[in-house]
Protein backbone atom coordinates (compact mmCIF):
# COMPACT_ATOMS: atom_id res chain seq x y z
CA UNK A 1 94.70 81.40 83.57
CA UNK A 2 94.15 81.37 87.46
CA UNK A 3 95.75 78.76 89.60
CA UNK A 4 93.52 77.14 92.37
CA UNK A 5 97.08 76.01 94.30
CA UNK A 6 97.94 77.57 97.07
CA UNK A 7 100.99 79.26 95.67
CA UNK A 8 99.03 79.54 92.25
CA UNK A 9 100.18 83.51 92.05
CA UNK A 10 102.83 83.79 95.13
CA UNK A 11 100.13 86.41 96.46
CA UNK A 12 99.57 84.30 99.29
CA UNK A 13 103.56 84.28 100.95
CA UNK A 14 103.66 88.07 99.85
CA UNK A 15 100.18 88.27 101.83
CA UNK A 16 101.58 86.95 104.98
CA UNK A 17 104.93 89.69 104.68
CA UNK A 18 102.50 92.95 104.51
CA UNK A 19 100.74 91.14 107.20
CA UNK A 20 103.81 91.63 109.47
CA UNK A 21 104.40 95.10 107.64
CA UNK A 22 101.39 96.75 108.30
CA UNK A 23 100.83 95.34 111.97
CA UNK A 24 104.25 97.02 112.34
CA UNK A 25 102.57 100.55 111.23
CA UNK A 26 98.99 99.90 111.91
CA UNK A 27 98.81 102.03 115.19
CA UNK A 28 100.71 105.44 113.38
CA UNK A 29 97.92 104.71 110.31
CA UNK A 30 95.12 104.79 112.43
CA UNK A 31 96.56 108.34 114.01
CA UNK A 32 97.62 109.78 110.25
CA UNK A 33 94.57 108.01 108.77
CA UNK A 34 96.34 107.07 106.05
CA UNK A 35 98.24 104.30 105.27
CA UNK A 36 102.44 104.34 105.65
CA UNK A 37 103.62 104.47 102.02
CA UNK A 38 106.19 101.64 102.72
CA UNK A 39 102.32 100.11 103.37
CA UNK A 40 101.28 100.69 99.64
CA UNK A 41 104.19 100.21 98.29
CA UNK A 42 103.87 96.43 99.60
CA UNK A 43 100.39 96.06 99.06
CA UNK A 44 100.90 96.72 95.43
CA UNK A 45 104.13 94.56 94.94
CA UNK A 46 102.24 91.72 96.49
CA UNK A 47 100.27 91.57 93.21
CA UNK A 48 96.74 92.63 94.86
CA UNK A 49 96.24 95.12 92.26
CA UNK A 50 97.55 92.90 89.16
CA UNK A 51 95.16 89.89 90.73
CA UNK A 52 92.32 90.05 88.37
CA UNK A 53 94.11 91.82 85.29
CA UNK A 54 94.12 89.73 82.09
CA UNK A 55 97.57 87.78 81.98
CA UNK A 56 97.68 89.65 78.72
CA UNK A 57 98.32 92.95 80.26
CA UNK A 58 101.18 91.20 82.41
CA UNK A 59 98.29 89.89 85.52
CA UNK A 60 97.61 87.41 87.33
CA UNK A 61 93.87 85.98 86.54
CA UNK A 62 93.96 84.63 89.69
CA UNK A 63 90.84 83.22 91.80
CA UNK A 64 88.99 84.38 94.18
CA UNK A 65 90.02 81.50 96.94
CA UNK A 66 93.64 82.66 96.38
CA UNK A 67 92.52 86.37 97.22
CA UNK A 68 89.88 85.67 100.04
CA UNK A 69 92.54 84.02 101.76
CA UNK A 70 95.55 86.31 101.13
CA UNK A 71 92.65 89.26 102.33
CA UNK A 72 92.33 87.50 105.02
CA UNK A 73 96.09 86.99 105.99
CA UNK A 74 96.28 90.35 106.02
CA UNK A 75 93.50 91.42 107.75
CA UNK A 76 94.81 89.79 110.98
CA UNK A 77 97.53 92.28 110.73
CA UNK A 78 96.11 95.82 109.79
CA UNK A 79 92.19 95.75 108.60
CA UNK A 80 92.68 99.20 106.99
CA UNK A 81 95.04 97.43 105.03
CA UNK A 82 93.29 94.46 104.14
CA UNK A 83 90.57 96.42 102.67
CA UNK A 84 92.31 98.85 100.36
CA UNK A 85 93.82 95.21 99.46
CA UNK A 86 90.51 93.75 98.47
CA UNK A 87 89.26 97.34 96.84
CA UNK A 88 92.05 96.98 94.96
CA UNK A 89 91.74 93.80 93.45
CA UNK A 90 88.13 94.18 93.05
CA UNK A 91 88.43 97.37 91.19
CA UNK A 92 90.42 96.07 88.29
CA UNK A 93 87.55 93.49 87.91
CA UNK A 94 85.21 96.03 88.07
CA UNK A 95 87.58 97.84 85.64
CA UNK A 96 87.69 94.83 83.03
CA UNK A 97 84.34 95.85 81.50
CA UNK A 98 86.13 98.81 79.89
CA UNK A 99 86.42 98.32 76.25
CA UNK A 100 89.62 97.15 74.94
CA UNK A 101 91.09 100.72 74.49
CA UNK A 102 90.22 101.04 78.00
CA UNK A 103 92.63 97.90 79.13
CA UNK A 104 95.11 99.49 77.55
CA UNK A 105 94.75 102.90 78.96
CA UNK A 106 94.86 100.94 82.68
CA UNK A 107 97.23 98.47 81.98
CA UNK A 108 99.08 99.14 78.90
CA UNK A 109 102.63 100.29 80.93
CA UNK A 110 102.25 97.68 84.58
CA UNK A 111 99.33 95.59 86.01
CA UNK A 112 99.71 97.22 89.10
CA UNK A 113 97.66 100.06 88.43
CA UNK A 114 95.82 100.62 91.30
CA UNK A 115 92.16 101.83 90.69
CA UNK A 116 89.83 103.32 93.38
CA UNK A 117 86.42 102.67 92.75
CA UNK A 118 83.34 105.05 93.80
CA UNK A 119 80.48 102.03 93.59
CA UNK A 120 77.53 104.25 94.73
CA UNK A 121 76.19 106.03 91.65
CA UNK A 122 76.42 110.06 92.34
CA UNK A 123 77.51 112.90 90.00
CA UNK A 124 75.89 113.43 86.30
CA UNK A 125 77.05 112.89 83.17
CA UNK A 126 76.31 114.15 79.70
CA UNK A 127 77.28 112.65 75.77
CA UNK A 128 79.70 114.95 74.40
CA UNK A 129 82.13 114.58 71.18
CA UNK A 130 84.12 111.63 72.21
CA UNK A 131 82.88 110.83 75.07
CA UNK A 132 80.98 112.29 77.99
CA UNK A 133 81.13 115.15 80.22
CA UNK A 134 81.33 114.00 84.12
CA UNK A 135 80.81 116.05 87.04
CA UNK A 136 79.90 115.44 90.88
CA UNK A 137 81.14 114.28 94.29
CA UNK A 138 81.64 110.74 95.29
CA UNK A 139 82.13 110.07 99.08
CA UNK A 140 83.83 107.19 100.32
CA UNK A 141 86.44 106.37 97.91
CA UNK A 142 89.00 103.79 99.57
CA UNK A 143 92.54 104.08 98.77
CA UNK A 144 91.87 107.16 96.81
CA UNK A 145 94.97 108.76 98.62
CA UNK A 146 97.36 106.28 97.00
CA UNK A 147 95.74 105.10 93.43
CA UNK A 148 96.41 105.84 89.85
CA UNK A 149 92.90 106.26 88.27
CA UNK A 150 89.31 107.02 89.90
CA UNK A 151 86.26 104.33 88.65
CA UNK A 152 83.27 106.27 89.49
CA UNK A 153 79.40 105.97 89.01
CA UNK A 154 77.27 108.24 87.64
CA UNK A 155 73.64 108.84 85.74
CA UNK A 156 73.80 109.78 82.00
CA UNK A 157 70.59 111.44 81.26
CA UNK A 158 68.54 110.03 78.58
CA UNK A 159 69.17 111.92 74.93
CA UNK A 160 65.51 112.43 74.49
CA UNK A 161 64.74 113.81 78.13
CA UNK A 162 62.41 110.90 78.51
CA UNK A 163 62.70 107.64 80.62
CA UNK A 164 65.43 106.93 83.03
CA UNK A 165 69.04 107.63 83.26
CA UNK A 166 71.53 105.38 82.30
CA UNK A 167 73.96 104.41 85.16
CA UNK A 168 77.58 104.15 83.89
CA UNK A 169 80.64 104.09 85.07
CA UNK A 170 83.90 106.63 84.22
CA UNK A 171 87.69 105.77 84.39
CA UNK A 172 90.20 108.81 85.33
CA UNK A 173 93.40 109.12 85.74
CA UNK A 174 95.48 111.11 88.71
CA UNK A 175 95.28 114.45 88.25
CA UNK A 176 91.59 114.87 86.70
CA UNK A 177 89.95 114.98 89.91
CA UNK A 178 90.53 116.46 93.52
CA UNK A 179 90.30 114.61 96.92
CA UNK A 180 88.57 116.16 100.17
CA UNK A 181 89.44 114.90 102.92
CA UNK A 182 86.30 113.75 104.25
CA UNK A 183 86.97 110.77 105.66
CA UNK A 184 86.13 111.07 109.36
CA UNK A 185 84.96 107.95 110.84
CA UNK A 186 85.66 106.65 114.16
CA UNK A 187 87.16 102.78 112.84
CA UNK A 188 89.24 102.01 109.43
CA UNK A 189 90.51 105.74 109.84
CA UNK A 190 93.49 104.59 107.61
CA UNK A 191 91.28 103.36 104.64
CA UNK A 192 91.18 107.13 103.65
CA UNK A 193 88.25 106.87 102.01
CA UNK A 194 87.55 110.51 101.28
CA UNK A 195 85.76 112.22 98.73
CA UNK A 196 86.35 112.72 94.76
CA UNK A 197 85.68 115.87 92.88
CA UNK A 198 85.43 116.16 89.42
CA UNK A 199 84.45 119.48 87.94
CA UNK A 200 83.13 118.82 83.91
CA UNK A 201 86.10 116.80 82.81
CA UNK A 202 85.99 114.90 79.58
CA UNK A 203 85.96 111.02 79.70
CA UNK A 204 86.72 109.28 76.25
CA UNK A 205 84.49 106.86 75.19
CA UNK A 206 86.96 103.95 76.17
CA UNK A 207 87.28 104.94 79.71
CA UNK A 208 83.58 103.92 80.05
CA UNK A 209 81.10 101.34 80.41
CA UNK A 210 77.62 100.49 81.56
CA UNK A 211 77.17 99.90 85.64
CA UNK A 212 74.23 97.13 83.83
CA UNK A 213 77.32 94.80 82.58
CA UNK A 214 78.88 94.66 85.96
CA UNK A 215 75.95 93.69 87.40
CA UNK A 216 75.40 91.24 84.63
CA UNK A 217 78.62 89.98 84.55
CA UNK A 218 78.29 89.83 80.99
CA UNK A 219 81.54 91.20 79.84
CA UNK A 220 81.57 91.81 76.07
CA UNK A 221 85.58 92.79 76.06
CA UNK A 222 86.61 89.90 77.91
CA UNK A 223 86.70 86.26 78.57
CA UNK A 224 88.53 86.18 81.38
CA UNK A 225 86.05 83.67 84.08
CA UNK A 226 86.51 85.98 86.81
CA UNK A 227 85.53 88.95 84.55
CA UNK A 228 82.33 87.34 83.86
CA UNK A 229 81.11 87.00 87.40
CA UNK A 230 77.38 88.16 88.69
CA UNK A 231 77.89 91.16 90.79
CA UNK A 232 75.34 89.74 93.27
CA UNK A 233 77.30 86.78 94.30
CA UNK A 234 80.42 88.84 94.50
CA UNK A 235 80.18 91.94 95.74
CA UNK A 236 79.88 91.16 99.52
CA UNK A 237 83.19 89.51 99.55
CA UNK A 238 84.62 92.48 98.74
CA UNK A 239 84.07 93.79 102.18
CA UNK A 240 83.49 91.07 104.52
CA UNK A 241 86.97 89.42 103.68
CA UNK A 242 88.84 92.00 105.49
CA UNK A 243 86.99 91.82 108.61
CA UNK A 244 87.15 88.70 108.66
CA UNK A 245 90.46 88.85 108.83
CA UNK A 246 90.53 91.43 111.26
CA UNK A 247 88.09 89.48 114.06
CA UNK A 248 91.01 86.42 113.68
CA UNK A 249 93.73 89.54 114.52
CA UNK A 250 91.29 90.48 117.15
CA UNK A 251 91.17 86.88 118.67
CA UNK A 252 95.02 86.70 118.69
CA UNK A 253 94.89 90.20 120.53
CA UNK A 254 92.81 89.07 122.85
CA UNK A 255 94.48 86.15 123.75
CA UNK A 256 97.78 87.67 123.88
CA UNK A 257 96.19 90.02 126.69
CA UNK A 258 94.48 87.11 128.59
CA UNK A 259 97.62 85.18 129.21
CA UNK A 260 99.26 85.19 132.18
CA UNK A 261 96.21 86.98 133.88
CA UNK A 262 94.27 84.92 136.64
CA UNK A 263 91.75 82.36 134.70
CA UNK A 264 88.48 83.28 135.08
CA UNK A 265 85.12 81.06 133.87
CA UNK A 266 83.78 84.32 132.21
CA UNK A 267 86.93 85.31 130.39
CA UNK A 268 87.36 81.80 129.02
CA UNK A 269 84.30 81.60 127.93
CA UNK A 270 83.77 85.12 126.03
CA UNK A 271 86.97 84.13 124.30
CA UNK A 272 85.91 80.70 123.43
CA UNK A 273 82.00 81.97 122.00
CA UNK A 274 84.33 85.08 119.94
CA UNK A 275 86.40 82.27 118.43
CA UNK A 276 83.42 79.91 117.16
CA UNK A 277 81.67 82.94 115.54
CA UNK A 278 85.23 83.92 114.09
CA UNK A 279 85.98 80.39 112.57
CA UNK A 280 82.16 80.55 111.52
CA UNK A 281 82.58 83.30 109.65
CA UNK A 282 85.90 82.30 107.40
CA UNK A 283 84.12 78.81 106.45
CA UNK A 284 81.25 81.20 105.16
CA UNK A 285 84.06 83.77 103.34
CA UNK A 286 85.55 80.78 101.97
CA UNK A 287 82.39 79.40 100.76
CA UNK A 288 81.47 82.21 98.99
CA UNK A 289 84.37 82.11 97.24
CA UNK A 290 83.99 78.60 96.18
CA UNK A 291 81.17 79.65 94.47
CA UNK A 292 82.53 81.86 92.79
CA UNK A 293 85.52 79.78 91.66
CA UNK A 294 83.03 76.76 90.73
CA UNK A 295 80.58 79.57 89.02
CA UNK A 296 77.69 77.92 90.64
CA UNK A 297 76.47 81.30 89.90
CA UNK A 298 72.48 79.29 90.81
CA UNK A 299 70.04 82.33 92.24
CA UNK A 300 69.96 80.20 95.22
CA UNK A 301 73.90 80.18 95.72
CA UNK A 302 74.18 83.81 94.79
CA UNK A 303 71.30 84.61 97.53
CA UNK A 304 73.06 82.52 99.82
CA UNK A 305 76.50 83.98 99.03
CA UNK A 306 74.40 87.59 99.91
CA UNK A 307 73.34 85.74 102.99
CA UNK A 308 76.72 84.76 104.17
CA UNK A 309 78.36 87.89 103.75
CA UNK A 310 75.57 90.07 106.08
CA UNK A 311 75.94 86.92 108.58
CA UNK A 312 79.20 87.03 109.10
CA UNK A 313 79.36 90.82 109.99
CA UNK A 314 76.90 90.27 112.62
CA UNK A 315 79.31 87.51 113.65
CA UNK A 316 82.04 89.61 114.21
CA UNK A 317 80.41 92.50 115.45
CA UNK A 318 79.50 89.92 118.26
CA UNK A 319 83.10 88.67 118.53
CA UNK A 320 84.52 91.67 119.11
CA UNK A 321 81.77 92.70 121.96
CA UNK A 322 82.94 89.44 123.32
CA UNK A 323 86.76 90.06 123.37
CA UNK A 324 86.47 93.68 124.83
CA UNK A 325 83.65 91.94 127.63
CA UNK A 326 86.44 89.04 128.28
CA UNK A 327 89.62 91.29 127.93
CA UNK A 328 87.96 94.40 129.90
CA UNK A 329 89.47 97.49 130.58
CA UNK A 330 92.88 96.01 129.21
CA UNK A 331 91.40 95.66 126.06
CA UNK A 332 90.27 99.50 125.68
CA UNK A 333 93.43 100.84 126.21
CA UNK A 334 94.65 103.31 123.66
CA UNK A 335 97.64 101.56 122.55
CA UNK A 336 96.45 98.16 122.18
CA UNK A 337 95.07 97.10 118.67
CA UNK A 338 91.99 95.33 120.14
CA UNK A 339 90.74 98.51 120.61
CA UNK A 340 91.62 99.83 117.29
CA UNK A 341 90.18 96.43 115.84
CA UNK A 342 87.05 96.76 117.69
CA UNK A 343 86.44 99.91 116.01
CA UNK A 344 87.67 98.65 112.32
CA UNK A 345 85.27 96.23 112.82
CA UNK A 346 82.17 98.42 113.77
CA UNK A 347 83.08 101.25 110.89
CA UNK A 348 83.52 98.45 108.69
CA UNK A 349 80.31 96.39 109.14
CA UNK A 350 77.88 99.78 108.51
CA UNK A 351 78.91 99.44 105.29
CA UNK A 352 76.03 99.46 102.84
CA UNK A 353 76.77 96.10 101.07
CA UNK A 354 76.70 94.25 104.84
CA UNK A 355 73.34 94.90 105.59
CA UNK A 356 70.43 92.54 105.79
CA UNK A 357 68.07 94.79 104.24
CA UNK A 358 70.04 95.75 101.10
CA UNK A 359 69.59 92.35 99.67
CA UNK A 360 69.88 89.64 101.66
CA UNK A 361 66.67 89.60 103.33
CA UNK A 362 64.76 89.99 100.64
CA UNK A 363 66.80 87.45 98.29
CA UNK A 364 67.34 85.07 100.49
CA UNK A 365 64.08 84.49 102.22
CA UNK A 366 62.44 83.92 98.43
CA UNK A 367 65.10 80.96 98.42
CA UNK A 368 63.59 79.74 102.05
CA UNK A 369 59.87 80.75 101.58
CA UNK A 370 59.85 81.26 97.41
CA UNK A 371 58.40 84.50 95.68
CA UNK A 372 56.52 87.13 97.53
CA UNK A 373 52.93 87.53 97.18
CA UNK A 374 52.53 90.26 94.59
């Protein structure tokens, strides 16, 4: 079972050691865009993968407190890093809904599998003997470069031609699907996120399940707690952690350029406002994640958790303008990582699941002002 302590998995002390890894190769990532595999390597022994796989299969069933804050350890040293962290975690929670053939499939030789998960539904798929057919392109697969299987998204057509498609989602392994190397953004270049291919390949029946059950967090092949977890108060954290983490790196940055300069009212200040919307935005990480923990899963608390996530990016998109204002041109010079963590930080906060009007507005302003008129 998880361990609310501290040292509940060790994932924490092996958190703060990639930290200092992948600060040490954060600057050649962000030129390779790609992560150093003595990077992976680490991020995989640390037990980030293993976090949320049944203790059964040999994993942890650790909380989410334990992995917010390990995220976030990280994130202060390399954000690209910190987020294939979290995607990894997340994905074998995602990955849980399987049926039980499917746990073994993933988990049946290690726990450290390490699953890359295409959230956004794309692609088609069609019932065949067995299984299904799958085919399509999914953009924006994190870690993809480095992981064992693909979980992708995609619409099953109804049998009869009539009503909508079924959403689902498809486990494969290395080696039945190709990566293009898509991935071109300006911030988190190391992430990798690039595109999948898959060209009609077969998925057994096992290596499926229905996108409805995630978002339920009814899972019907396990009992695990945190495999029984709304999507809706989760799935923010899975993003915003890591940025989080990063603005904190940022702040240290920042400082670290600041000292021994000439004191200046503006400077101090800038860095002072960046640090309050920093520290704001771990209390509201970490409250999330008490929810989730508690499973105060209430659809006020799960609104709010929405809430907290969108608000923090805004908060750290602020910090950063703040550092760079205070640090000036210093700070924008192309060696130093606050300029590399400013644009983590901006790449990282477009994401879909960190905007207001994906959910949160709407959600969260029934909680404040109750149900819209119809």
């Amino acid at each position: 079972m998880g361990n609310d302590s501290d040292n509940g998995t060790g994932l924490l002390p092996a958190a703060d050691k990639l930290r200092l890894l992948a600060a040490e190769h954060a600057a050649e990532a962000d030129r390779r865009r790609a992560l150093a595999p003595a990077v992976t390597e680490a991020l995989t022994g640390a037990g980030f993968a293993r976090h949320f796989v049944a203790g059964r299969w040999g994993g942890s069933e650790g909380t989410f407190g334990e992995l917010t804050r390990a995220v976030l350890t990280v994130g202060e040293g390399c954000a690209a890093t910190a987020w294939c962290a979290s995607l990894a975690a997340y994905s074998a929670r995602f990955a849980a809904h399987l049926p039980a053939e499917g746990h073994r499939a993933l988990w049946g030789e290690s726990p450290d599998t390490v699953i890359a998960t295409g959230l956004m539904p794309a692609g088609r798929a069609r019932a065949a003997d067995g299984g299904w057919r799958l085919t399509g392109r999914w953009a924006y697969v994190s870690g993809i470069d480095f992981a064992d299987w693909a979980l992708l998204c995609a619409a099953v057509a109804p049998a009869d031609g009539d009503g909508s498609p079924e959403l689902r989602f498809f486990a494969l392994p290395q080696g039945s699907f190709s990566v293009e190397r898509t991935w071109d953004s300006v911030g988190m270049r190391a992430t990798g996120s690039h595109t999948v291919a898959v060209d009609d390949v077969l998925v057994p029946d096992h290596l499926s399940f229905a996108r409805a059950d995630m978002l339920s967090g009814r899972n019907a092949t396990s009992e695990v707690p945190v495999h029984n977890v709304p999507f809706q108060a989760v799935g923010g954290l899975t993003f915003i952690a890591p940025v989080v983490g990063a603005g904190a790196g940022a702040l240290q940055a920042a400082g670290g350029l600041l000292t021994g300069r000439k004191r200046t009212v503006t400077a101090e200040t800038k860095l002072v406002r960046a640090s309050g919307r920093v520290d704001a935005a771990r209390h509201l990480v970490e409250q999330n994640a008490d929810v989730l923990d508690t499973r105060a899963f209430t659809p006020e608390l799960m609104a709010r958790n929405e809430r907290n996530a969108t608000f923090s990016a805004e908060l750290l998109q602020e910090a950063l303008e703040l550092l760079i204002r205070a640090t000036g041109t210093g700070g924008l010079g192309e060696t130093h990582a606050l300029q590399r963590t400013w644009r983590d930080v901006t790449s990282a906060t477009s994401h879909v699941a960190l905007q207001y009007d994906t959910a949160a507005r709407k959600n969260y302003s029934t909680v404040l002002l109750g149900p819209a008129d119809a």
